[in-house]
C-alpha atoms as a PDB file:
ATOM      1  CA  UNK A   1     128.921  50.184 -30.393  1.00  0.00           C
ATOM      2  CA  UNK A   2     127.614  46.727 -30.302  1.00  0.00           C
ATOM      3  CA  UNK A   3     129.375  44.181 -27.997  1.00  0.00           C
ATOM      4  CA  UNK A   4     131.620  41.885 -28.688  1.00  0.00           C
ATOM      5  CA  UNK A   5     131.306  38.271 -27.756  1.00  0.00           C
ATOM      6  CA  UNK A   6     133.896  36.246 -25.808  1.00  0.00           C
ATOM      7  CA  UNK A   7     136.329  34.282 -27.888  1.00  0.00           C
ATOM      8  CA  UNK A   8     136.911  31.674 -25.454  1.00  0.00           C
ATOM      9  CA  UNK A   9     133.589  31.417 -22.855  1.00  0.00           C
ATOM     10  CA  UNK A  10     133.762  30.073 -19.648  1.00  0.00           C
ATOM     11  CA  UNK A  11     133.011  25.986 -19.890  1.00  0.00           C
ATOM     12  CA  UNK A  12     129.839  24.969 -18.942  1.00  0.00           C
ATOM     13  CA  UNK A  13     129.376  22.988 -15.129  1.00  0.00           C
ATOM     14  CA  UNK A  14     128.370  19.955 -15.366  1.00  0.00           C
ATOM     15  CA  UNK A  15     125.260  19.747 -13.020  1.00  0.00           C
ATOM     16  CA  UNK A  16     126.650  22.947 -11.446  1.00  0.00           C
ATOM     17  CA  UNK A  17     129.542  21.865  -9.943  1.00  0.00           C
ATOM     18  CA  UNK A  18     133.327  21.554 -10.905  1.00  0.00           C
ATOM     19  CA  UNK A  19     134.621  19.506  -8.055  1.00  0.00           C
ATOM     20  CA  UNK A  20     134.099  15.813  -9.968  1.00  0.00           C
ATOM     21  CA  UNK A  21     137.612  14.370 -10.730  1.00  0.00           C
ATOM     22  CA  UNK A  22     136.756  11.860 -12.810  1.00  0.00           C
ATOM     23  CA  UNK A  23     134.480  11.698 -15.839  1.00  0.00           C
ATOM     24  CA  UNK A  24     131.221   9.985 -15.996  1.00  0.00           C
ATOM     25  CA  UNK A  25     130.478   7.160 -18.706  1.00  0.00           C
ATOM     26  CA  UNK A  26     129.007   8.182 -21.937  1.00  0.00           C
ATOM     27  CA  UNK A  27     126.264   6.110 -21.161  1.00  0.00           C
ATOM     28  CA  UNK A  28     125.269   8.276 -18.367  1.00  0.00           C
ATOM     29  CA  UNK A  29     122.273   9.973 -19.359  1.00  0.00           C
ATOM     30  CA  UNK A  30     120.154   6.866 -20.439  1.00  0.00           C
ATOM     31  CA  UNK A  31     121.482   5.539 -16.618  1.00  0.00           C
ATOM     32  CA  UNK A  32     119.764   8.631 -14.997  1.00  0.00           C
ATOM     33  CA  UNK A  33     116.994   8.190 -16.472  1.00  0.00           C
ATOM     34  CA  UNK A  34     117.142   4.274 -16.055  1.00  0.00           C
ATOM     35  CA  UNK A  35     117.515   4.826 -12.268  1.00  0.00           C
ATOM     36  CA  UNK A  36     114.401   7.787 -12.239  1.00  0.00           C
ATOM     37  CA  UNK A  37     111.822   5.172 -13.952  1.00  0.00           C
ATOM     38  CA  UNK A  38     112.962   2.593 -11.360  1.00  0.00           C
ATOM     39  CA  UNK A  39     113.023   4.552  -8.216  1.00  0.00           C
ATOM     40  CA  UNK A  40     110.303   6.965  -8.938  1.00  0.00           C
ATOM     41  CA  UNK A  41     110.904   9.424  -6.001  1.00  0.00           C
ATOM     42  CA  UNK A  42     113.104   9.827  -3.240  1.00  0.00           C
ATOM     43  CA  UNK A  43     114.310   6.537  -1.851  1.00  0.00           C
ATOM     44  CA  UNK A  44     115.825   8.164   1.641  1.00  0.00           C
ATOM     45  CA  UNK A  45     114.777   5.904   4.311  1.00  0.00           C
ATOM     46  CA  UNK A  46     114.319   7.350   8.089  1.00  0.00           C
ATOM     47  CA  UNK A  47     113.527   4.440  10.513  1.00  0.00           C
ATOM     48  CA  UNK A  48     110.437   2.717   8.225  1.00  0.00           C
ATOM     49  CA  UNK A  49     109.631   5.390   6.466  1.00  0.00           C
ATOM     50  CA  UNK A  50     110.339   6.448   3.434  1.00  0.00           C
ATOM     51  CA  UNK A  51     110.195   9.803   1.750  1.00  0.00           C
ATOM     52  CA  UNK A  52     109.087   9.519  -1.423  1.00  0.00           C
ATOM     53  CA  UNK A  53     109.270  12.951  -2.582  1.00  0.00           C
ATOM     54  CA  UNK A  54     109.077  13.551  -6.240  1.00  0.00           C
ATOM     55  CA  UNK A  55     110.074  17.068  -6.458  1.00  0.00           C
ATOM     56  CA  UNK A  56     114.096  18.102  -7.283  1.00  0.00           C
ATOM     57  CA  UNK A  57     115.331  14.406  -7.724  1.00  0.00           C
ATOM     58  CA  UNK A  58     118.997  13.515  -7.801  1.00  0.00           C
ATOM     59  CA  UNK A  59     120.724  10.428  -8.786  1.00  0.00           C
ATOM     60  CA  UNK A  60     123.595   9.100  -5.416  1.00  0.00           C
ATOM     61  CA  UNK A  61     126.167   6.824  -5.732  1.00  0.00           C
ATOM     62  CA  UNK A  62     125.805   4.876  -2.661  1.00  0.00           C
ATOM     63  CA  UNK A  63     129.164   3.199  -2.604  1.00  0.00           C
ATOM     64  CA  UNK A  64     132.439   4.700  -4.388  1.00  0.00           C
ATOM     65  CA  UNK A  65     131.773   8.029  -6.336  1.00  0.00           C
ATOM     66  CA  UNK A  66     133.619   6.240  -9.432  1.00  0.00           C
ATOM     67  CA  UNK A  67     130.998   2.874  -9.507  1.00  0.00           C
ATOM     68  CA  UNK A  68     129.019   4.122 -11.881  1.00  0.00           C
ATOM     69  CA  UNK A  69     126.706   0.484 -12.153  1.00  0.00           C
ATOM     70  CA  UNK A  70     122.647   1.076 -12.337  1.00  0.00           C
ATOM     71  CA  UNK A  71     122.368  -1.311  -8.984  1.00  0.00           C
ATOM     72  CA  UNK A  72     124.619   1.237  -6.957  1.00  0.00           C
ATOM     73  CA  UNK A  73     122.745   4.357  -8.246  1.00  0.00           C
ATOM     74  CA  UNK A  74     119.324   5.584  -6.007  1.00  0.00           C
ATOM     75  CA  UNK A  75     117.304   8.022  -6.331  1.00  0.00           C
ATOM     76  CA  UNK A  76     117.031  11.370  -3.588  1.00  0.00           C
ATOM     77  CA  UNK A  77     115.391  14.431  -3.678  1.00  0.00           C
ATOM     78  CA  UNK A  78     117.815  17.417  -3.299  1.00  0.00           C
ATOM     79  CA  UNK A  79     117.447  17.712   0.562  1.00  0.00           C
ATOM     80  CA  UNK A  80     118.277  14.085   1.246  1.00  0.00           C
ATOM     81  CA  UNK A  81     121.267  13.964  -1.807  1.00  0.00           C
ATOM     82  CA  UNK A  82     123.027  17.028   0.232  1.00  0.00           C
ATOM     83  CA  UNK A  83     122.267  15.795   3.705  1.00  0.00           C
ATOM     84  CA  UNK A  84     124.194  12.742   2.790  1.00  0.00           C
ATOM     85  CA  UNK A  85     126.848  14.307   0.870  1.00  0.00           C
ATOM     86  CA  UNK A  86     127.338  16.985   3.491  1.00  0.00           C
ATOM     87  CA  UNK A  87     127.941  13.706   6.013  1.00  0.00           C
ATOM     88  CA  UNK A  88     129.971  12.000   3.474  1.00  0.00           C
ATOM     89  CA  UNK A  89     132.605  14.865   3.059  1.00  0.00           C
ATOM     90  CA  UNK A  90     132.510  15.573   6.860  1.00  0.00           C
ATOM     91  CA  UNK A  91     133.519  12.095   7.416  1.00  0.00           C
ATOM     92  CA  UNK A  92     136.780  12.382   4.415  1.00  0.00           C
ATOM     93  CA  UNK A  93     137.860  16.200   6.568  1.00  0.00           C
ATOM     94  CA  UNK A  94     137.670  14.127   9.873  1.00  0.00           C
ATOM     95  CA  UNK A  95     139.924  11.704   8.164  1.00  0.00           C
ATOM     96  CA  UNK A  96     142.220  14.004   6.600  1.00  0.00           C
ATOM     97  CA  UNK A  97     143.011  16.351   9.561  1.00  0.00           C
ATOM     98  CA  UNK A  98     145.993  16.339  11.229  1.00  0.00           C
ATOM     99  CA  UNK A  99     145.908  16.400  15.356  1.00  0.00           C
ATOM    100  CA  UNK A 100     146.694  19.688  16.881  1.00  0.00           C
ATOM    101  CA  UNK A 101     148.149  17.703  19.324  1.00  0.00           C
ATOM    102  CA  UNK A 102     151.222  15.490  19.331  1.00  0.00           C
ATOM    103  CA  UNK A 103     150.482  11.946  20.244  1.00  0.00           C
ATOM    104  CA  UNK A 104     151.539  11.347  24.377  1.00  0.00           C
ATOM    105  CA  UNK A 105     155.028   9.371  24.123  1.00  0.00           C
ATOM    106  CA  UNK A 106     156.117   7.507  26.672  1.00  0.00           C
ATOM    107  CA  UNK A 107     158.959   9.238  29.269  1.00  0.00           C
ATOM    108  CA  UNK A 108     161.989   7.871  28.212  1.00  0.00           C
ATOM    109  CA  UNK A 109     163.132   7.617  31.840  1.00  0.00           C
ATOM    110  CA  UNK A 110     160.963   5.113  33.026  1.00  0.00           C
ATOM    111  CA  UNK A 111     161.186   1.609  33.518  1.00  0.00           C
ATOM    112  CA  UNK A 112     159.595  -0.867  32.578  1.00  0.00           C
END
């Protein structure tokens, strides 16, 4: 019996992942591959060096994930892009999370 295909297929990832909340311009593609015949390799910058690598390149955002301009676009090789995103959404859980801890109040029996 030969298999049937599914009617409604599961939509495609973008980039394989489904977490991006807003949509990217339609100019995007021709800014991807504005920003990889600019930056050439991996732009990631340790003290004075930098790394240069030219294998599994990613285009970052370095400000706001929604400023989609050429000039705040670089260029990082996989490693570096999730390194930096891994600090990035450490940094938004350490804002978002509530103390365990109430904050110490002052006794309301003491004088001032």
């Amino acid at each position: 019996m030969p298999r049937k295909i599914q009617d409604n297929p599961r939509p495609r990832k973008e980039s394989g992942r489904m977490w991006r909340s807003e949509p990217r311009p339609t100019d995007w593609n021709a800014r991807v591959e504005f920003v990889k015949r600019r930056d050439k390799s991996c732009r990631w910058v340790d003290g004075d060096t930098v790394c240069g690598s030219t294998e599994r390149l990613e285009v970052h955002h370095r400000g706001a994930a929604d400023d989609h301009r050429v000039e705040m676009l670089v260029l990082l090789c996989r490693r570096h892009h999730a390194k930096v995103t891994g600090q990035q959404a450490a940094e938004a859980r350490r804002r978002n999370r509530i103390p365990r801890n109430r904050p110490a109040e002052r006794h309301p029996g003491l004088i001032d």
